[in-house]
C-alpha atoms as a PDB file:
ATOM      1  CA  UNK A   1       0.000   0.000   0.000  1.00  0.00           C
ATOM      2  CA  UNK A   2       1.469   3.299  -0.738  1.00  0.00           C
ATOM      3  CA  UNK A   3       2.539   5.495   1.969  1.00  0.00           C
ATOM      4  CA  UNK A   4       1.536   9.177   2.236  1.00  0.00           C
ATOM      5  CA  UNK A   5       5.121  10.615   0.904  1.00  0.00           C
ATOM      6  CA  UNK A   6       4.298   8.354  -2.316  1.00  0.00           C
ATOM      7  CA  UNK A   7       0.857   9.963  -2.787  1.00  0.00           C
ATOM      8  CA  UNK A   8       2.146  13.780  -2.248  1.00  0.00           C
ATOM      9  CA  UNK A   9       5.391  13.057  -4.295  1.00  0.00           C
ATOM     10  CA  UNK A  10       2.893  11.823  -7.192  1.00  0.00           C
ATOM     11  CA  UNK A  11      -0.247  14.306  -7.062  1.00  0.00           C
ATOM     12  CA  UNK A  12       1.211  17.401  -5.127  1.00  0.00           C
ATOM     13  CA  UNK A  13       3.781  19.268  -7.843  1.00  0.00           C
ATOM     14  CA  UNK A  14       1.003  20.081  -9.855  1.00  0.00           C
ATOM     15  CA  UNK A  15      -0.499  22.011  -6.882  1.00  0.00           C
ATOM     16  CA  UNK A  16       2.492  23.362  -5.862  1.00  0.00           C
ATOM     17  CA  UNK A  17       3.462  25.292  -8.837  1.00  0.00           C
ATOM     18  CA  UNK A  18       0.291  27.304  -8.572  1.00  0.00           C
ATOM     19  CA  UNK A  19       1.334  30.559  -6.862  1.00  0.00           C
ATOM     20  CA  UNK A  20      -0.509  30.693  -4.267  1.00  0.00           C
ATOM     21  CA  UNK A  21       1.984  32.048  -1.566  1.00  0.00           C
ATOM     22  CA  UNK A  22       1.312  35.979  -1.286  1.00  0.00           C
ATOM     23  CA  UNK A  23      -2.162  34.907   0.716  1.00  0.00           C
ATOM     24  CA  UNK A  24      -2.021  30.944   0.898  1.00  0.00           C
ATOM     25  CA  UNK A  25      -0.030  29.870   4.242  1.00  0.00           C
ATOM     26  CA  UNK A  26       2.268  26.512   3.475  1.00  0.00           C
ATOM     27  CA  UNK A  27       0.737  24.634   6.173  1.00  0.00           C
ATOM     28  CA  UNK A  28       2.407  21.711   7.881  1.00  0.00           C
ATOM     29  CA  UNK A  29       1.519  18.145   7.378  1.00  0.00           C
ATOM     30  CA  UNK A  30       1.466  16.405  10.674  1.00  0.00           C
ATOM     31  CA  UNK A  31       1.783  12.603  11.353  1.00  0.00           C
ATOM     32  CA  UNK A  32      -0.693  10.354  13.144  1.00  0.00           C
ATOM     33  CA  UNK A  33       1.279   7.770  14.443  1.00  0.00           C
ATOM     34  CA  UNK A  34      -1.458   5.886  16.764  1.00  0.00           C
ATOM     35  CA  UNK A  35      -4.329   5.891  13.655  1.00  0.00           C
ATOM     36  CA  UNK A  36      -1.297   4.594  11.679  1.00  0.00           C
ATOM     37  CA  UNK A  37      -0.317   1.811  13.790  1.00  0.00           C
ATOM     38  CA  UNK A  38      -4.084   0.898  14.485  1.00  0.00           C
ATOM     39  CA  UNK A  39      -4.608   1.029  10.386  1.00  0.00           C
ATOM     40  CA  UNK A  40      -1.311  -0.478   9.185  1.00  0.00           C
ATOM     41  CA  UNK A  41      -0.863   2.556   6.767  1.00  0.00           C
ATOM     42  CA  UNK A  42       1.197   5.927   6.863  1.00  0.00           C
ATOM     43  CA  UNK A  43      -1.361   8.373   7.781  1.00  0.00           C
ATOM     44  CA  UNK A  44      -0.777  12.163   8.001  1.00  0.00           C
ATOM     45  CA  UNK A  45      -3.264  15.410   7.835  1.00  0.00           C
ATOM     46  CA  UNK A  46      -2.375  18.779   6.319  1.00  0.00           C
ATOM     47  CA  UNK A  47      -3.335  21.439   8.820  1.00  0.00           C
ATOM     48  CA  UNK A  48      -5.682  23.821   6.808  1.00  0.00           C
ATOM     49  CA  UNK A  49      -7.225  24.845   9.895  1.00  0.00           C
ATOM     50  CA  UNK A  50      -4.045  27.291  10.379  1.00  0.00           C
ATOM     51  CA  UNK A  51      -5.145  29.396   7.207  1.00  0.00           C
ATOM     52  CA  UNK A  52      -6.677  32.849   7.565  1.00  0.00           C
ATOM     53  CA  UNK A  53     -10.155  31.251   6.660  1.00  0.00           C
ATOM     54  CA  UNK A  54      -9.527  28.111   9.007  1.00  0.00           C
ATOM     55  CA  UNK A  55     -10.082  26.178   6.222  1.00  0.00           C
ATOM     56  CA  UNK A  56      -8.313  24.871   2.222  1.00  0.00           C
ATOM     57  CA  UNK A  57     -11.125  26.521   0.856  1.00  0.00           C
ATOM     58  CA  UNK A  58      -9.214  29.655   0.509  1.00  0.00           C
ATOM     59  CA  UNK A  59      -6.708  27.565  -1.950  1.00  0.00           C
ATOM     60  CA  UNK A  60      -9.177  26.861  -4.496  1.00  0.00           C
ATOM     61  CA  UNK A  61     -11.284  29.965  -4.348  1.00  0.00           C
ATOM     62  CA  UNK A  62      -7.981  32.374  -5.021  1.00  0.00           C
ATOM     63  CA  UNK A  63      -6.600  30.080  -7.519  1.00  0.00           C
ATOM     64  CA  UNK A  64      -9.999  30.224  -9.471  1.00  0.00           C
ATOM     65  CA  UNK A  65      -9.935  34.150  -9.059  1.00  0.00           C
ATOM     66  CA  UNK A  66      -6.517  34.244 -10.232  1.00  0.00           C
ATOM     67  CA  UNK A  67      -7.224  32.688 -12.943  1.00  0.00           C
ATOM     68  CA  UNK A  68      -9.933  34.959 -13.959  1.00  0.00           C
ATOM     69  CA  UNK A  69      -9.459  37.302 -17.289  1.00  0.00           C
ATOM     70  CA  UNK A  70      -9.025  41.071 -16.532  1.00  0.00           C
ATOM     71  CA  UNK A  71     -12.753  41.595 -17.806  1.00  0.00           C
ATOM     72  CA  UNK A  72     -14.090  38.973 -15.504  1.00  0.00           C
ATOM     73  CA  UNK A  73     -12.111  40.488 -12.413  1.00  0.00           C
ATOM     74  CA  UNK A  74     -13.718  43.776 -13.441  1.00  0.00           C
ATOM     75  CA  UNK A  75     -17.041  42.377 -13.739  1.00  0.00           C
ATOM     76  CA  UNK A  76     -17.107  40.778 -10.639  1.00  0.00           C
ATOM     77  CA  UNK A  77     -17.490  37.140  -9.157  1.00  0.00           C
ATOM     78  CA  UNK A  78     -20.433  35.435  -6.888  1.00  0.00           C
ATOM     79  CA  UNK A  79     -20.537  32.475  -5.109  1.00  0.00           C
ATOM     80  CA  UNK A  80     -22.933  30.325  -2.793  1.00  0.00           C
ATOM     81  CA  UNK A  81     -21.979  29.029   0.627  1.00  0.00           C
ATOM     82  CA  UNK A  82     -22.625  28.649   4.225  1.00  0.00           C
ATOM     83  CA  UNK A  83     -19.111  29.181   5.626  1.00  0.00           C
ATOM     84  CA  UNK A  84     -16.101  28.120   4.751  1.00  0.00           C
ATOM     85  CA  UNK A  85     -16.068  28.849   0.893  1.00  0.00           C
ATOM     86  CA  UNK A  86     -17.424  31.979   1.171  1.00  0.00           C
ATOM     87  CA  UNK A  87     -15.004  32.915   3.560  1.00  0.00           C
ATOM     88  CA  UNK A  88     -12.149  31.903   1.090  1.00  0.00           C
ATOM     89  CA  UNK A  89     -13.902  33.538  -1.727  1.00  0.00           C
ATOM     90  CA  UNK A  90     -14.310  37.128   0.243  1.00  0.00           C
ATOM     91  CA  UNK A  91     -10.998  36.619   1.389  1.00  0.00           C
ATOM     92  CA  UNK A  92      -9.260  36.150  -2.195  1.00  0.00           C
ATOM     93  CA  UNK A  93     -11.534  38.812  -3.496  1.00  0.00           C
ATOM     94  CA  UNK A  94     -10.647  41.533  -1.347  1.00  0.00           C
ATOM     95  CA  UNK A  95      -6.934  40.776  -1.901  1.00  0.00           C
ATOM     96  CA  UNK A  96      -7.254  40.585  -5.811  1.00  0.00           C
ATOM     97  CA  UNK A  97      -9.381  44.360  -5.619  1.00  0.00           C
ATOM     98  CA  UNK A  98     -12.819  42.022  -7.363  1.00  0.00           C
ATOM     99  CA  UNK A  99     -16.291  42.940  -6.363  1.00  0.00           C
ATOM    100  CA  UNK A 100     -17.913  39.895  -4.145  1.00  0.00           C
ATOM    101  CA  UNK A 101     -21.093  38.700  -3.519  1.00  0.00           C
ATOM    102  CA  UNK A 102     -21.936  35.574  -1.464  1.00  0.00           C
ATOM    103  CA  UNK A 103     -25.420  34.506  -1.218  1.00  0.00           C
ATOM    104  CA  UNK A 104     -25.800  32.788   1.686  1.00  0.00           C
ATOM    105  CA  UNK A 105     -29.016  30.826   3.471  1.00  0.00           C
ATOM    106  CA  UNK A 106     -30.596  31.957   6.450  1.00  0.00           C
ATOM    107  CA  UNK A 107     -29.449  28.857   8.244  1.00  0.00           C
ATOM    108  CA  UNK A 108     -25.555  30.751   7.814  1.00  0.00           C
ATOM    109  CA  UNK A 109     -24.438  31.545  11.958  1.00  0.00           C
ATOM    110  CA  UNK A 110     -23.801  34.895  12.288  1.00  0.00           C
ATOM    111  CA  UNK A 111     -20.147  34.292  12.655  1.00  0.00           C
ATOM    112  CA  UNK A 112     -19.894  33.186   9.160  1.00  0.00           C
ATOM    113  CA  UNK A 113     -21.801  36.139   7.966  1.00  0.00           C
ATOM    114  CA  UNK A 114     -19.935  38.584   9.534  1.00  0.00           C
ATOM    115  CA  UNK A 115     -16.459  37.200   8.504  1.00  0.00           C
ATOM    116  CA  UNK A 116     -17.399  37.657   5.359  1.00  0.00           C
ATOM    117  CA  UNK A 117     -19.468  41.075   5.575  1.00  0.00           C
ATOM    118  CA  UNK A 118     -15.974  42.087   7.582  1.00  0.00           C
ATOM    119  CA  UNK A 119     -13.497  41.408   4.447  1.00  0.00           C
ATOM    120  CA  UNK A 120     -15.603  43.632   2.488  1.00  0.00           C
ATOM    121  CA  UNK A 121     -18.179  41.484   0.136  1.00  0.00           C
ATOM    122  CA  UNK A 122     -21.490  41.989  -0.145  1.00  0.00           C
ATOM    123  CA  UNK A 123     -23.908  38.830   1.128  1.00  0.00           C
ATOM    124  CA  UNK A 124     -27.116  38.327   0.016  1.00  0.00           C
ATOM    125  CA  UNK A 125     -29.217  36.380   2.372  1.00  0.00           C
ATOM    126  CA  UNK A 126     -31.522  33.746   0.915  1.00  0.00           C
ATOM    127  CA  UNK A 127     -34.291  31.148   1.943  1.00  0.00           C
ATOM    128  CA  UNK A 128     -33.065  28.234   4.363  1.00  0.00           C
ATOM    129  CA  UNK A 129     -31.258  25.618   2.028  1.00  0.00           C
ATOM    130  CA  UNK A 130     -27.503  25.658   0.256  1.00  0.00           C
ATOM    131  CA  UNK A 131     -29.135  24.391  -2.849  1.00  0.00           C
ATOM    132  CA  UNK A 132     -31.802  27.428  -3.534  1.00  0.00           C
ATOM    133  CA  UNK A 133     -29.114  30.018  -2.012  1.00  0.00           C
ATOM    134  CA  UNK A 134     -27.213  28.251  -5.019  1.00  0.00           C
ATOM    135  CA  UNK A 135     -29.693  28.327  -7.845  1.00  0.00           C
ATOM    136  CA  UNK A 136     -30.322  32.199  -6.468  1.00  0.00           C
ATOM    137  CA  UNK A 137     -26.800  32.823  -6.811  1.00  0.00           C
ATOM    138  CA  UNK A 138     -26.387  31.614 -10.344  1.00  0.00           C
ATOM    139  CA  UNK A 139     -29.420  33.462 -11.503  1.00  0.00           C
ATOM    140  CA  UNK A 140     -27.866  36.724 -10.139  1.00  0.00           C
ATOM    141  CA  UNK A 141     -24.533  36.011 -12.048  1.00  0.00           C
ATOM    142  CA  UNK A 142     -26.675  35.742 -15.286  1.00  0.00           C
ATOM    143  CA  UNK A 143     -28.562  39.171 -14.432  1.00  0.00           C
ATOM    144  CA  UNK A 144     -25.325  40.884 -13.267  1.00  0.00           C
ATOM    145  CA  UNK A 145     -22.709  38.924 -15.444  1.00  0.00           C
ATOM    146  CA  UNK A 146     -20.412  37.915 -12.679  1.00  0.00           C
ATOM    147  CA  UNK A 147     -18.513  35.032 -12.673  1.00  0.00           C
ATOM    148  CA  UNK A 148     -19.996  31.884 -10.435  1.00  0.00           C
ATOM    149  CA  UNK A 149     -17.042  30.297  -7.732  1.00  0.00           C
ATOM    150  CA  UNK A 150     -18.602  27.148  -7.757  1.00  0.00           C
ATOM    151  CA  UNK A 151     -17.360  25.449  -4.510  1.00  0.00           C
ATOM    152  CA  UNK A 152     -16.402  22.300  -5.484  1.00  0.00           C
END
């Protein structure tokens, strides 16, 4: 069975040539020796929980904004979410200088809500369910021509 240095030496480079550094912490990856021993496998986690968002999230969302054309960074993005994306999202946003809107449900704690209010993008508050937050939030990129984060 492959150990966990053979799966990052074989799918990580890829990931790591994306410039993600000037917001992106390089968190640590941090052995589990017990779950291991108990498993009879190599197991380690990478500690996304130490990123300004508490979460990887922010790694996709700014590579997808970075990746955006000039016009589309002018325009605007928009994404649905109930925390952790839409934190990443905001976050990458306001670094980039792009207009953000998060449509969020009403389920969303307040924390969430105001983490993302606080980085500067504007959140649109909508009925009690992820999936018709997200079916709002795609409709308003069509109106508005922003470009949809999807969050997976």
């Amino acid at each position: 069975m492959p150990s966990a240095s053979d799966w990052f030496d074989r799918f990580m480079p890829g990931i790591m040539r994306c410039r993600l550094d000037d917001l992106v912490l390089e968190t640590p990856v941090q052995g589990m020796p017990a779950l291991s021993a108990r498993l009879g496998v190599d197991i380690r986690i990478k500690l996304e929980d130490l990123q300004p968002v508490f979460s990887f999230k922010l790694r996709g969302a700014y590579a997808k904004l970075k990746s955006l054309t000039t016009e589309e960074k002018e325009r605007g993005v928009i994404c649905a979410s109930a925390g952790n994306h839409a934190q990443g999202v905001a976050m990458a946003a306001r670094d980039l200088g792009i207009d953000a809107v998060v449509v969020m449900p009403a389920i969303t704690p307040d924390i969430k809500v105001n983490s993302v209010e606080k980085v500067g993008s504007r959140v649109i508050i909508h009925v009690d369910d992820f999936d018709t937050a997200c079916e709002r939030a795609l409709e308003i990129a069509q109106q508005e021509r922003l470009t949809f984060v999807h969050p997976y």
